[in-house]
PDB file of N, CA and C in Angstrom:
ATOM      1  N   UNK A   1      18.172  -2.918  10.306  1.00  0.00           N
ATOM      2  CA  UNK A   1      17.770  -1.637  10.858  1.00  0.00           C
ATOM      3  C   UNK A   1      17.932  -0.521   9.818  1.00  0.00           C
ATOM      4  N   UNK A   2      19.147  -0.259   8.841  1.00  0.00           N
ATOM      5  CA  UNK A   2      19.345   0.013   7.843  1.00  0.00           C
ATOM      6  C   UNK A   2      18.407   0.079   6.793  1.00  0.00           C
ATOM      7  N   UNK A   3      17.565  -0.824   6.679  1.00  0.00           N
ATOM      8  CA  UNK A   3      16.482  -1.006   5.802  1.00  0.00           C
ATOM      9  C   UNK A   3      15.382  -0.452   5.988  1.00  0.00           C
ATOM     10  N   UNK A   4      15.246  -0.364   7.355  1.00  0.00           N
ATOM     11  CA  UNK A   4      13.622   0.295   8.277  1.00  0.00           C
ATOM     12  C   UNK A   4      13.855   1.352   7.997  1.00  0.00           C
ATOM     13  N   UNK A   5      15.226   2.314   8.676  1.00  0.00           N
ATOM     14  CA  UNK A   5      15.486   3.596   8.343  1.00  0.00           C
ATOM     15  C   UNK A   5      14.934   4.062   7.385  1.00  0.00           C
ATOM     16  N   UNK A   6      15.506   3.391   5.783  1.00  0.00           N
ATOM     17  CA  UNK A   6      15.457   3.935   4.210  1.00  0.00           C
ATOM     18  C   UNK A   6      13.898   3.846   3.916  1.00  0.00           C
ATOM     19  N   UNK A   7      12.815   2.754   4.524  1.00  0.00           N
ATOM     20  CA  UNK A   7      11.946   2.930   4.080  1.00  0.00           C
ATOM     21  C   UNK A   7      11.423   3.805   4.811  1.00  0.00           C
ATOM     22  N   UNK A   8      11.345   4.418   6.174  1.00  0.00           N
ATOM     23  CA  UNK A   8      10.421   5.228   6.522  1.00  0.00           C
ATOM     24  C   UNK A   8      10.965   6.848   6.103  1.00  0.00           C
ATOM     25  N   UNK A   9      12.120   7.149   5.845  1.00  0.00           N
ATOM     26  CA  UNK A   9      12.729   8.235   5.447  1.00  0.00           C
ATOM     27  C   UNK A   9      12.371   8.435   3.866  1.00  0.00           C
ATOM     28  N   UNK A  10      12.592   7.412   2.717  1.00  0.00           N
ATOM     29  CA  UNK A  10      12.553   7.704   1.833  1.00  0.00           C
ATOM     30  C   UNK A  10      10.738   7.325   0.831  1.00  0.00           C
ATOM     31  N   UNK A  11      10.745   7.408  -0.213  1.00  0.00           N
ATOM     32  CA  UNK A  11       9.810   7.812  -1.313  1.00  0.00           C
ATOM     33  C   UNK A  11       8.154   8.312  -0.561  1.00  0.00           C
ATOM     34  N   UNK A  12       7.944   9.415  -0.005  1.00  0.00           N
ATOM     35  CA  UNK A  12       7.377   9.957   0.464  1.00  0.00           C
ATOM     36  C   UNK A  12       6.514  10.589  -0.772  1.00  0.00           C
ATOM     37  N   UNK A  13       5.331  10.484  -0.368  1.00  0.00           N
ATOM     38  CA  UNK A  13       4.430  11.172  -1.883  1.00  0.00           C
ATOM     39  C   UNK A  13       3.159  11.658  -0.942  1.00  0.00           C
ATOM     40  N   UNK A  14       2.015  12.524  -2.023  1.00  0.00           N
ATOM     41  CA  UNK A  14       0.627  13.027  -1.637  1.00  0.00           C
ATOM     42  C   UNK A  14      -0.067  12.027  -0.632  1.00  0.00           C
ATOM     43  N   UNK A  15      -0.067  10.986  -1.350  1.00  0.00           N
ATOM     44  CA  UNK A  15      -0.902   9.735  -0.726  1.00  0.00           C
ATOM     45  C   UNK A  15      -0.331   9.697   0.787  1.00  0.00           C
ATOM     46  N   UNK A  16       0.616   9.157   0.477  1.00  0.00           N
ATOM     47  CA  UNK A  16       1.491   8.823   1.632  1.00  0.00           C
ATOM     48  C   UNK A  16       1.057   9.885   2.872  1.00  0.00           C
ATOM     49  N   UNK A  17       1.342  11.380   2.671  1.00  0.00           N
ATOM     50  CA  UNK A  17       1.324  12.275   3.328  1.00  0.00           C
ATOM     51  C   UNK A  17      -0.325  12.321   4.294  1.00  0.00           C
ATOM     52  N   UNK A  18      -0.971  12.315   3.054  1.00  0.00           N
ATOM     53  CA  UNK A  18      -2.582  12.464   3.683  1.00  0.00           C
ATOM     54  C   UNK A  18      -2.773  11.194   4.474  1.00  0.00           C
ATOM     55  N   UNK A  19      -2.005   9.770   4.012  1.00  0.00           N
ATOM     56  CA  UNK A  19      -2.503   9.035   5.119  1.00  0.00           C
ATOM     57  C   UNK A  19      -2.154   9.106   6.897  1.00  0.00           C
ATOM     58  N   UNK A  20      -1.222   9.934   6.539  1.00  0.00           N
ATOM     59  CA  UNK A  20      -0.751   9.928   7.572  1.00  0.00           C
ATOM     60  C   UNK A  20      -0.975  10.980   8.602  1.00  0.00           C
ATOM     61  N   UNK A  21      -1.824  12.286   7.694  1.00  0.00           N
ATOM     62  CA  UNK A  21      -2.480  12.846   8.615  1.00  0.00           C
ATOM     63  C   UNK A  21      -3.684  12.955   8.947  1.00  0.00           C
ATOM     64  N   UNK A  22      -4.631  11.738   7.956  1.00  0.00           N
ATOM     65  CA  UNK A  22      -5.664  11.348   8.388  1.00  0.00           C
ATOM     66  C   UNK A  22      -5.345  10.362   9.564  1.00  0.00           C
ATOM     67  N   UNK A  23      -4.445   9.688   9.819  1.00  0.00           N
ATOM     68  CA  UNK A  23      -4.251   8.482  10.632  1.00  0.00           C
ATOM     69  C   UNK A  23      -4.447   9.249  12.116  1.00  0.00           C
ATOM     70  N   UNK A  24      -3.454  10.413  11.863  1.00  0.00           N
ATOM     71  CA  UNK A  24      -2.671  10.996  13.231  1.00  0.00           C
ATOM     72  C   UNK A  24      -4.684  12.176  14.137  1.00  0.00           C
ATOM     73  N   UNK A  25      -4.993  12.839  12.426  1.00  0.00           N
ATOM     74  CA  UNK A  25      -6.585  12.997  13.390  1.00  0.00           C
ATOM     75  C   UNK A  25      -7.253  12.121  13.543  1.00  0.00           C
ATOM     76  N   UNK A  26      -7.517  10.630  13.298  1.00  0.00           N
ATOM     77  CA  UNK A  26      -8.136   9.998  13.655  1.00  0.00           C
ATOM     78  C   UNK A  26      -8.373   9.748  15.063  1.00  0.00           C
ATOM     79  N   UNK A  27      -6.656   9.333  15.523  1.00  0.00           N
ATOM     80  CA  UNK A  27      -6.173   9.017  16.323  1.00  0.00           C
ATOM     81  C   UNK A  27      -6.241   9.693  17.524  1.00  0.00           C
ATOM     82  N   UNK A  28      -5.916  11.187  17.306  1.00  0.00           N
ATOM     83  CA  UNK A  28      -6.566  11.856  18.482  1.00  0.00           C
ATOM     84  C   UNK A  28      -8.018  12.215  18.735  1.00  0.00           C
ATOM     85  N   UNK A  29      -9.197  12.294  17.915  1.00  0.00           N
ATOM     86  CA  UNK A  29     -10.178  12.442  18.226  1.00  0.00           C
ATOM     87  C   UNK A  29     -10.916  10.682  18.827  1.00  0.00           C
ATOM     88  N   UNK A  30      -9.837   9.476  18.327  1.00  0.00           N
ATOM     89  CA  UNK A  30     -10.406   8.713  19.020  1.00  0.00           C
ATOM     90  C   UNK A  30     -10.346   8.368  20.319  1.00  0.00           C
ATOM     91  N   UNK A  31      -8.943   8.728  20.457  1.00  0.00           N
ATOM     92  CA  UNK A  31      -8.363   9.056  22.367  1.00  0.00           C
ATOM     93  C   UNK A  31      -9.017  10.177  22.907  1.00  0.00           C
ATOM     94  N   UNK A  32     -10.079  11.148  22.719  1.00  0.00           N
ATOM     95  CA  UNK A  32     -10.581  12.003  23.084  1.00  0.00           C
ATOM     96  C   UNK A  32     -11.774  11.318  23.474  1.00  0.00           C
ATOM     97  N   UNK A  33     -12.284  10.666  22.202  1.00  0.00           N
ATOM     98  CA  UNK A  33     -13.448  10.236  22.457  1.00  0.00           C
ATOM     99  C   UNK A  33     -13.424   8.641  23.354  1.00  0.00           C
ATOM    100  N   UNK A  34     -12.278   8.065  24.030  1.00  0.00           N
ATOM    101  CA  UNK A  34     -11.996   6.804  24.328  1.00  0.00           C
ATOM    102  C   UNK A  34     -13.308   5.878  23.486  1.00  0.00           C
ATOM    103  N   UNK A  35     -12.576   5.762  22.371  1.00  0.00           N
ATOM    104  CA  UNK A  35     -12.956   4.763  21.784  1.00  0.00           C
ATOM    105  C   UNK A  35     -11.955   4.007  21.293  1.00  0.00           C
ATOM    106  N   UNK A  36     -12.179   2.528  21.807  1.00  0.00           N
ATOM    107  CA  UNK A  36     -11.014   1.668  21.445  1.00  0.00           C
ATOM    108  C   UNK A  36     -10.896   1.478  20.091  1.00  0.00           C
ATOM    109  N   UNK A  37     -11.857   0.828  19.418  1.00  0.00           N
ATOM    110  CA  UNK A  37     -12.028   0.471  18.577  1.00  0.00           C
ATOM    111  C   UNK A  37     -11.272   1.317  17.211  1.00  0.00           C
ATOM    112  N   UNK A  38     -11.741   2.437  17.699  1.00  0.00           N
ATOM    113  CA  UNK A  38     -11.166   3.323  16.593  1.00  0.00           C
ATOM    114  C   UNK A  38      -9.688   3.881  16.646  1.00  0.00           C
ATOM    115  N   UNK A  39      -8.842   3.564  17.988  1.00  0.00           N
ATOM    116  CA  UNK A  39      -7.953   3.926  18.069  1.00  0.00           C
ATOM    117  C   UNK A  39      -7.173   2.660  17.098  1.00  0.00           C
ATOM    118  N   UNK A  40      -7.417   1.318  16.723  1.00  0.00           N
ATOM    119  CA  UNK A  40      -7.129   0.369  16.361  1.00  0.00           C
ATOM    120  C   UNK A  40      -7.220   0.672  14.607  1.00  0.00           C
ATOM    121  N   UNK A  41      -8.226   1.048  14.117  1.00  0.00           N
ATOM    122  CA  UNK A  41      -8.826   1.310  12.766  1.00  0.00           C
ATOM    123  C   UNK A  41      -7.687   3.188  12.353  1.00  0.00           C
ATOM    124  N   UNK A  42      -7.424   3.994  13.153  1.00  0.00           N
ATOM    125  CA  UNK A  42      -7.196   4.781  12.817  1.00  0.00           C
ATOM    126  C   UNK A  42      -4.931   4.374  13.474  1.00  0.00           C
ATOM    127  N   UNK A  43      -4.369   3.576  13.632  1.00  0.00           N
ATOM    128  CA  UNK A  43      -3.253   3.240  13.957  1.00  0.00           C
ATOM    129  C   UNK A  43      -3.100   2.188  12.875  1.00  0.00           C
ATOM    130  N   UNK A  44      -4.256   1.581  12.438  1.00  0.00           N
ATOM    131  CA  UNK A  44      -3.693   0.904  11.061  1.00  0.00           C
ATOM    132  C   UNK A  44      -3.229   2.132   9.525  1.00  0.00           C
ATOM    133  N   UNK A  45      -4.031   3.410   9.944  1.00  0.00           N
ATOM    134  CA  UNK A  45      -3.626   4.230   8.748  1.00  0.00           C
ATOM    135  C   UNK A  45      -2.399   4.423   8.990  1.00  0.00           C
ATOM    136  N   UNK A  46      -1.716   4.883  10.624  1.00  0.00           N
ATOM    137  CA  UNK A  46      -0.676   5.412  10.740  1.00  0.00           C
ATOM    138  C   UNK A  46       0.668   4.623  10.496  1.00  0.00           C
ATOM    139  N   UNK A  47       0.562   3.515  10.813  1.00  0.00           N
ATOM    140  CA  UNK A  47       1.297   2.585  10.428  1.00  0.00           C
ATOM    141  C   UNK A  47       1.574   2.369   9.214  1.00  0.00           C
ATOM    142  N   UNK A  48       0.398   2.338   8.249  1.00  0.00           N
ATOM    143  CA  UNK A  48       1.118   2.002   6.678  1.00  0.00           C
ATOM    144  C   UNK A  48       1.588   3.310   6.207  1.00  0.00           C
ATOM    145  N   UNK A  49       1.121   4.419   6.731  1.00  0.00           N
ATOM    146  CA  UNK A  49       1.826   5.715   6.063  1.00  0.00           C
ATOM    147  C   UNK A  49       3.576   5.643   6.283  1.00  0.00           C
ATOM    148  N   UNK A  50       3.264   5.016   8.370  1.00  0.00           N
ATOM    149  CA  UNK A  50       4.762   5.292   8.114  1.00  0.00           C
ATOM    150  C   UNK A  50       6.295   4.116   7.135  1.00  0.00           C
ATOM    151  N   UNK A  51       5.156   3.185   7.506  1.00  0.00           N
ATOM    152  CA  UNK A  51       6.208   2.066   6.933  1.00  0.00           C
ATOM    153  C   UNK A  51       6.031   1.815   5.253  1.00  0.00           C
ATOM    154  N   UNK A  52       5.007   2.900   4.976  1.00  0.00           N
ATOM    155  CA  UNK A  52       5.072   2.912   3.470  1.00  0.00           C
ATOM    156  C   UNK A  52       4.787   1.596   2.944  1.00  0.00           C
ATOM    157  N   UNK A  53       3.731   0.952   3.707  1.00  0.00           N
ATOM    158  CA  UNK A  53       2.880  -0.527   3.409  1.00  0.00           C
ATOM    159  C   UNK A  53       1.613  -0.167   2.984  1.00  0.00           C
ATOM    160  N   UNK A  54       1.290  -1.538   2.495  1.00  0.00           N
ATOM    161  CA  UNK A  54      -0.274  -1.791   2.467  1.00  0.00           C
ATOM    162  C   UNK A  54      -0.432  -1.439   0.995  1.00  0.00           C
ATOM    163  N   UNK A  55      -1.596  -1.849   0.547  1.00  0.00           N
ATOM    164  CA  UNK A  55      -1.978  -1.647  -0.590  1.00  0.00           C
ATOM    165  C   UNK A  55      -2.573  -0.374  -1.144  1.00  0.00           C
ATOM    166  N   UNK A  56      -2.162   1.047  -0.842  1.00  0.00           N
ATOM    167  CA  UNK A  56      -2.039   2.235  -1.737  1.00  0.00           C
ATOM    168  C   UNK A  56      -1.612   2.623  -1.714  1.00  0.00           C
ATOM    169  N   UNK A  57      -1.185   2.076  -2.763  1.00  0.00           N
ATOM    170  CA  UNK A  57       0.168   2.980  -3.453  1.00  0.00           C
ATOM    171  C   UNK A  57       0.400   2.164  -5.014  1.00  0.00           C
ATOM    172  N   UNK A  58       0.925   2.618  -5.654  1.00  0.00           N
ATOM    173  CA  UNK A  58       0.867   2.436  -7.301  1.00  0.00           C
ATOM    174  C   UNK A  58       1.187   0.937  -7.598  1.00  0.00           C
ATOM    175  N   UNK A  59       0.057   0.178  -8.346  1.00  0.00           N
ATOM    176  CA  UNK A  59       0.356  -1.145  -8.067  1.00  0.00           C
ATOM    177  C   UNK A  59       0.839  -2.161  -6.925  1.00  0.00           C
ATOM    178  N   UNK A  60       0.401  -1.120  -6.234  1.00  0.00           N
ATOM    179  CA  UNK A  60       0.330  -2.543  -4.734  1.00  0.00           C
ATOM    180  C   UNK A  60      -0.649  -3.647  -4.761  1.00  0.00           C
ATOM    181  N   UNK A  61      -1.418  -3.740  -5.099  1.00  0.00           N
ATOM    182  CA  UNK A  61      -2.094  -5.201  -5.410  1.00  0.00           C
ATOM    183  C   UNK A  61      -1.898  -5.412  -6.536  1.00  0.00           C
ATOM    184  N   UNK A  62      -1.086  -4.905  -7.710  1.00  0.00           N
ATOM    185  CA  UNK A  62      -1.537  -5.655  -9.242  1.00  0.00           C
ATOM    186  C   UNK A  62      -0.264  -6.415  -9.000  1.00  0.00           C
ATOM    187  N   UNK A  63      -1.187  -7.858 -10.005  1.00  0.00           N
ATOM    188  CA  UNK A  63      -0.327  -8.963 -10.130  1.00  0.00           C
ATOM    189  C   UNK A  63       0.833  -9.111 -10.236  1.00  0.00           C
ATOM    190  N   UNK A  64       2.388  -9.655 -10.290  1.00  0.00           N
ATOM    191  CA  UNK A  64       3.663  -9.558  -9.829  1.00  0.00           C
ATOM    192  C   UNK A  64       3.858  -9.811 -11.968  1.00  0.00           C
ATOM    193  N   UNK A  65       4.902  -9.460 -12.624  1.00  0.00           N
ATOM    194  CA  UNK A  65       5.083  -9.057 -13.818  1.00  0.00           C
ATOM    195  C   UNK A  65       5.556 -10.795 -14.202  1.00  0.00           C
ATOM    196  N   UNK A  66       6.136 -10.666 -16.199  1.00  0.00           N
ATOM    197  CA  UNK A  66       6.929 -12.100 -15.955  1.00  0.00           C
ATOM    198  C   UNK A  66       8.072 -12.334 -15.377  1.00  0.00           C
ATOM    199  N   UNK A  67       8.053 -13.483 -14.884  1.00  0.00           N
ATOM    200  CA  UNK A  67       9.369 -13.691 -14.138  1.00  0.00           C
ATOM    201  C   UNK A  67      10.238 -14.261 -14.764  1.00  0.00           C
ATOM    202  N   UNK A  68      11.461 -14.535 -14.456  1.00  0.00           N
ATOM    203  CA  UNK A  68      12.528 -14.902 -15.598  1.00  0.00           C
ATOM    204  C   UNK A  68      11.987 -16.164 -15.976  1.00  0.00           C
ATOM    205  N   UNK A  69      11.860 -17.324 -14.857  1.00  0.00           N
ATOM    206  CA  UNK A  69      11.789 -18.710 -15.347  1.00  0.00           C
ATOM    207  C   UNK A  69      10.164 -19.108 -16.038  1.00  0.00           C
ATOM    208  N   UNK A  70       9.309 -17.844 -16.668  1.00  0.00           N
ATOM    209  CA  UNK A  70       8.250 -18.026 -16.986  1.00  0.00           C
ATOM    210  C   UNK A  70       8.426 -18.380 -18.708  1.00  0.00           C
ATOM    211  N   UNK A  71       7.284 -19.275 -19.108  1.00  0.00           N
ATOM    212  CA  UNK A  71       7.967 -19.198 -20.348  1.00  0.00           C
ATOM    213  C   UNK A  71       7.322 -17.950 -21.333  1.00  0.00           C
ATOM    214  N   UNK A  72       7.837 -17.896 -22.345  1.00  0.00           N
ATOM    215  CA  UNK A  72       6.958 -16.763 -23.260  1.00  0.00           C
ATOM    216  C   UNK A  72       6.309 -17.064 -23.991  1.00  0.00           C
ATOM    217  N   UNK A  73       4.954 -16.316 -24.552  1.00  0.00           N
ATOM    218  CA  UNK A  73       3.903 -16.327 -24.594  1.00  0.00           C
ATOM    219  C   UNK A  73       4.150 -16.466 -26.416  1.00  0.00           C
ATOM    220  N   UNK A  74       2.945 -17.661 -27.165  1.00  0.00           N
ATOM    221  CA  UNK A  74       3.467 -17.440 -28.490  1.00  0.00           C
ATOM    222  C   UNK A  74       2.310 -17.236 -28.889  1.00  0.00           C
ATOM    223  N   UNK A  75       2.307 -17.251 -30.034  1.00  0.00           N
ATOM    224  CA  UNK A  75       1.812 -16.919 -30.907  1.00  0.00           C
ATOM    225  C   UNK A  75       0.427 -17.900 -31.344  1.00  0.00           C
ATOM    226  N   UNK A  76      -1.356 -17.374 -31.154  1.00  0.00           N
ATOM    227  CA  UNK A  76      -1.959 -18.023 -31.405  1.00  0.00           C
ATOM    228  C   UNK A  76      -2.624 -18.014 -32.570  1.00  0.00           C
ATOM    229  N   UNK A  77      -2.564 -19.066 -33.248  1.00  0.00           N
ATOM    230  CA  UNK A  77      -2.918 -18.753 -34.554  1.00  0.00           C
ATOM    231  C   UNK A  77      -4.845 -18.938 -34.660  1.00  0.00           C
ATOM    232  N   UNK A  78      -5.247 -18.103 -35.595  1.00  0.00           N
ATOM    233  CA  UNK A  78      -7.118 -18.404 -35.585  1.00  0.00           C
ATOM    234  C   UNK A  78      -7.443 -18.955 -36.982  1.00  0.00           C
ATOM    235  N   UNK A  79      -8.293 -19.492 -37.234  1.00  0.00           N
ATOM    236  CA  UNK A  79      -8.635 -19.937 -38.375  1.00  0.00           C
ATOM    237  C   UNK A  79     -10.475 -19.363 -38.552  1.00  0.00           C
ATOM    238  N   UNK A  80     -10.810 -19.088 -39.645  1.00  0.00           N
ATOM    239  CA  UNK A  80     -12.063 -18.167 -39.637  1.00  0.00           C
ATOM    240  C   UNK A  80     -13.205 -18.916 -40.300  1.00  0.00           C
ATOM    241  N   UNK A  81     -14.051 -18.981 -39.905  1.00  0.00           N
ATOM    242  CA  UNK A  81     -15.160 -20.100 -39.907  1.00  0.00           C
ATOM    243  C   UNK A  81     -16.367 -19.555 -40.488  1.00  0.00           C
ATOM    244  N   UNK A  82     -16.697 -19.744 -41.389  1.00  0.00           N
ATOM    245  CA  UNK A  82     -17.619 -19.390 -42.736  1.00  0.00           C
ATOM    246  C   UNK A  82     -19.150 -20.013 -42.606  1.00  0.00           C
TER     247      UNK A  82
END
């Protein structure tokens, strides 16, 4: 529970902010307009704003770095062809 807390309280940024108040007008103009559909599409913004998920945000999809048990990368040698 400790953990939920820190992430929805802490590293709060621009992004973060706008998603979350695009989420929140979505959300009421889609309950205005009873449209389900969109209440679904506009509660997925609100959700990753608050839980600080999903993929935007700085390297959220780029590939995971080396890992310890990876080996390291050597040295390829070229030879030049005349």
């Amino acid at each position: 529970m400790n953990m939920l807390k820190q992430r929805i309280f802490t590293n709060w940024n621009l992004m973060r902010v706008v998603r979350l108040g695009l989420g929140l007008w979505l959300l009421v103009m889609s309950v205005q307009a009873k449209d389900v559909a969109m209440v679904f599409f506009s509660a997925f913004f609100v959700i990753t704003a608050i839980g600080g998920i999903g993929c935007c945000r700085v390297n959220g999809c780029a590939a995971p770095g080396n890992n310890k048990g990876a080996q390291p990368l050597t040295e390829i040698e070229y030879e030049e062809i005349k």
